[in-house]
C-alpha atoms as a PDB file:
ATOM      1  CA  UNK A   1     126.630  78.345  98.907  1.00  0.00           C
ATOM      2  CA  UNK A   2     127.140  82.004  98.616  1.00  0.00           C
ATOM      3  CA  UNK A   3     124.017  82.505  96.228  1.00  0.00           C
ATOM      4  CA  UNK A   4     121.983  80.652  99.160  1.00  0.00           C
ATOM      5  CA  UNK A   5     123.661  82.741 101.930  1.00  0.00           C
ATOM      6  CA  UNK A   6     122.372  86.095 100.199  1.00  0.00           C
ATOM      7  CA  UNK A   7     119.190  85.241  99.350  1.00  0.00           C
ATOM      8  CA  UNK A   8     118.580  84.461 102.879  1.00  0.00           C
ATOM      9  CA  UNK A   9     119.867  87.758 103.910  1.00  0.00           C
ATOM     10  CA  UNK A  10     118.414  89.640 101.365  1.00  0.00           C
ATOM     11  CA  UNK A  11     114.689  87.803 102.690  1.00  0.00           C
ATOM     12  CA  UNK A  12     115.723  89.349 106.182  1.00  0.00           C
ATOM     13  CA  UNK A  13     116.335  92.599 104.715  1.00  0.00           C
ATOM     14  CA  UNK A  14     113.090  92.939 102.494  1.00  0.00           C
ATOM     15  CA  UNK A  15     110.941  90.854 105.361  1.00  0.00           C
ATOM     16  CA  UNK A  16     111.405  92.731 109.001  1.00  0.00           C
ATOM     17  CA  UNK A  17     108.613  90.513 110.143  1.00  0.00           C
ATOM     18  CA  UNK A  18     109.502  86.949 111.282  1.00  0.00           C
ATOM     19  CA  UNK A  19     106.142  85.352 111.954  1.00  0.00           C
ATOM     20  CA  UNK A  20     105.967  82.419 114.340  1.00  0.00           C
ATOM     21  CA  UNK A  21     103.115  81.286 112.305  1.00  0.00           C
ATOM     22  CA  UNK A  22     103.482  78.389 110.390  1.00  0.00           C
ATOM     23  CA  UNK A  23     106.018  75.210 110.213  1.00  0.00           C
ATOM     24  CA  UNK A  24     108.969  75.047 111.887  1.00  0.00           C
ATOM     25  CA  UNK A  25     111.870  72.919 111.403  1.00  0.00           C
ATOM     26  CA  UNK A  26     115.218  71.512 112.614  1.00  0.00           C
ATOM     27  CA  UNK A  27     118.373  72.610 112.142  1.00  0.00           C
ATOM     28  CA  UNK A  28     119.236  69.350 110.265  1.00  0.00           C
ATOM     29  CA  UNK A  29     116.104  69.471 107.702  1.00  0.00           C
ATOM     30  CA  UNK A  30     117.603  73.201 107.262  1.00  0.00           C
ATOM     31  CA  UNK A  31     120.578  71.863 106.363  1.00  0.00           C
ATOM     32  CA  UNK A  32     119.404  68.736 104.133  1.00  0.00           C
ATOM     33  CA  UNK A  33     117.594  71.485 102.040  1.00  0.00           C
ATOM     34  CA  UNK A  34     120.673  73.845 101.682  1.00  0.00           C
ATOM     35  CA  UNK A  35     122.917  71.113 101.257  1.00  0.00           C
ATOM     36  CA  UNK A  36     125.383  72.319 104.592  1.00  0.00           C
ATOM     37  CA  UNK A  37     126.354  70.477 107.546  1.00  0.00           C
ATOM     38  CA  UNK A  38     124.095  71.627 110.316  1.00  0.00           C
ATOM     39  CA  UNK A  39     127.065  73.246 111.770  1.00  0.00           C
ATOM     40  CA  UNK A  40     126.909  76.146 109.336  1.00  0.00           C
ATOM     41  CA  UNK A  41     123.241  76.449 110.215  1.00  0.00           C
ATOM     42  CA  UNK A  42     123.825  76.957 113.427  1.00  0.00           C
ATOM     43  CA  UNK A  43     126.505  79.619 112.322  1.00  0.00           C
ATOM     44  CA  UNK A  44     123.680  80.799 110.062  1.00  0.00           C
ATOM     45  CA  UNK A  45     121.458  81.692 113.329  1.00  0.00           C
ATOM     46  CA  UNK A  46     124.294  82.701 115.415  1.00  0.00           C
ATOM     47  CA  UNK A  47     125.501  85.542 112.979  1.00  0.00           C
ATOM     48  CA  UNK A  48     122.290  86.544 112.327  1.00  0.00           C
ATOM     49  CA  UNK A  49     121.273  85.314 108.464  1.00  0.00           C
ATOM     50  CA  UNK A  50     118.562  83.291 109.722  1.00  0.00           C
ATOM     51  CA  UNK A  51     115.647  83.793 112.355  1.00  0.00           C
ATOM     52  CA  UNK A  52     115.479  80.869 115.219  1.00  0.00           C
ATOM     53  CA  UNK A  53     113.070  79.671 117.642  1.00  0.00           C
ATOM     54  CA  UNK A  54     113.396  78.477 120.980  1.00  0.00           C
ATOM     55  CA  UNK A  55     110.728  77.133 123.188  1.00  0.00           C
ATOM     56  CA  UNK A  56     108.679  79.618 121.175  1.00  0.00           C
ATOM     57  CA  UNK A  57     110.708  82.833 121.933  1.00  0.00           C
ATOM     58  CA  UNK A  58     112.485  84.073 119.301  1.00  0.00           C
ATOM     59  CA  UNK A  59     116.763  82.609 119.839  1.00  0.00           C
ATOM     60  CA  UNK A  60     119.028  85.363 121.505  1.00  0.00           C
ATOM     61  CA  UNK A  61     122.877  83.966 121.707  1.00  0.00           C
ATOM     62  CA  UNK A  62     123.911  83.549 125.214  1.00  0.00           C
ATOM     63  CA  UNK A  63     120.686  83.935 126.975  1.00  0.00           C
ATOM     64  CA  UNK A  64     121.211  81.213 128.624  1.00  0.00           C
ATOM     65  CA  UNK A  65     118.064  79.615 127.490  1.00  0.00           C
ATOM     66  CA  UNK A  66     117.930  75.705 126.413  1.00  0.00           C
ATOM     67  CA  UNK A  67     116.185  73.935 124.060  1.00  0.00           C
ATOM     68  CA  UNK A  68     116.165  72.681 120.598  1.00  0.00           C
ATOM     69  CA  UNK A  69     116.404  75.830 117.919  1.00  0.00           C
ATOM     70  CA  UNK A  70     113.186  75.912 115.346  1.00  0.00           C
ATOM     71  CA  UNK A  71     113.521  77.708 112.018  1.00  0.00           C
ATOM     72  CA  UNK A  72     110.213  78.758 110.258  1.00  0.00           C
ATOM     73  CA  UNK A  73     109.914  76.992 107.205  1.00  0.00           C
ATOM     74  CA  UNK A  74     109.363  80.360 105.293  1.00  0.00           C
ATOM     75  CA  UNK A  75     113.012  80.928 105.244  1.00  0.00           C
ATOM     76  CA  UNK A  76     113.058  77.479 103.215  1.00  0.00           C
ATOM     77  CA  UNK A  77     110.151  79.374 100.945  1.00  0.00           C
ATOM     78  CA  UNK A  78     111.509  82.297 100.272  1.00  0.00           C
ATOM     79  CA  UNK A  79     115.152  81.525  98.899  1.00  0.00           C
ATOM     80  CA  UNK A  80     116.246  79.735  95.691  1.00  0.00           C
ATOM     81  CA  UNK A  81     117.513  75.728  95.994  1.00  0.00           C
ATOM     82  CA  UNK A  82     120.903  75.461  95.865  1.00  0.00           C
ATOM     83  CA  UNK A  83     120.634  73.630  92.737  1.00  0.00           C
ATOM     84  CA  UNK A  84     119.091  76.340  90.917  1.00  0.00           C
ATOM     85  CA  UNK A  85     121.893  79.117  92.079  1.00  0.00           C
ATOM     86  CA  UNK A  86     124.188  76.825  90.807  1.00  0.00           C
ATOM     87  CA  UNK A  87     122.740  76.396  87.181  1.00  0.00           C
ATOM     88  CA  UNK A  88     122.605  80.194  87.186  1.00  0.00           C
ATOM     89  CA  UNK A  89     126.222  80.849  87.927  1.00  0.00           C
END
């Protein structure tokens, strides 16, 4: 889970631009791929790690705003499976 948690960081870092463009998903397919409880998603988006949607806007915490949360489906392109950080290790 660590391995998974910096690649998506290091895909902020080295990608400044979060395009809209493109599939989004639910927190829960998020969290089927990564192999988390949808809770740590949501921790995921809260601290930061990973860029959220909401009704189109990109997700601010505690602006008050409702909605379901929509991840682009890039972040689920651009980092390794968790099964292949855990062959490497």
């Amino acid at each position: 889970m660590l391995a998974t948690l910096f690649n998506i960081v290091l895909w902020l870092l080295t990608d400044a631009k979060h395009s809209i463009g493109g599939a989004m998903l639910r927190v829960r397919d998020v969290a089927v791929h990564f192999r988390v409880h949808p809770a740590t998603v949501y921790r995921w988006i809260h601290q930061g790690f990973i860029p959220a949607y909401r009704n189109g806007q990109p997700f601010k915490p505690g602006d008050g705003a409702t909605g379901a949360l929509r991840v682009p489906q890039s972040v689920l392109n651009s980092t390794v499976p968790v099964e292949d950080t855990q062959e490497a290790a």
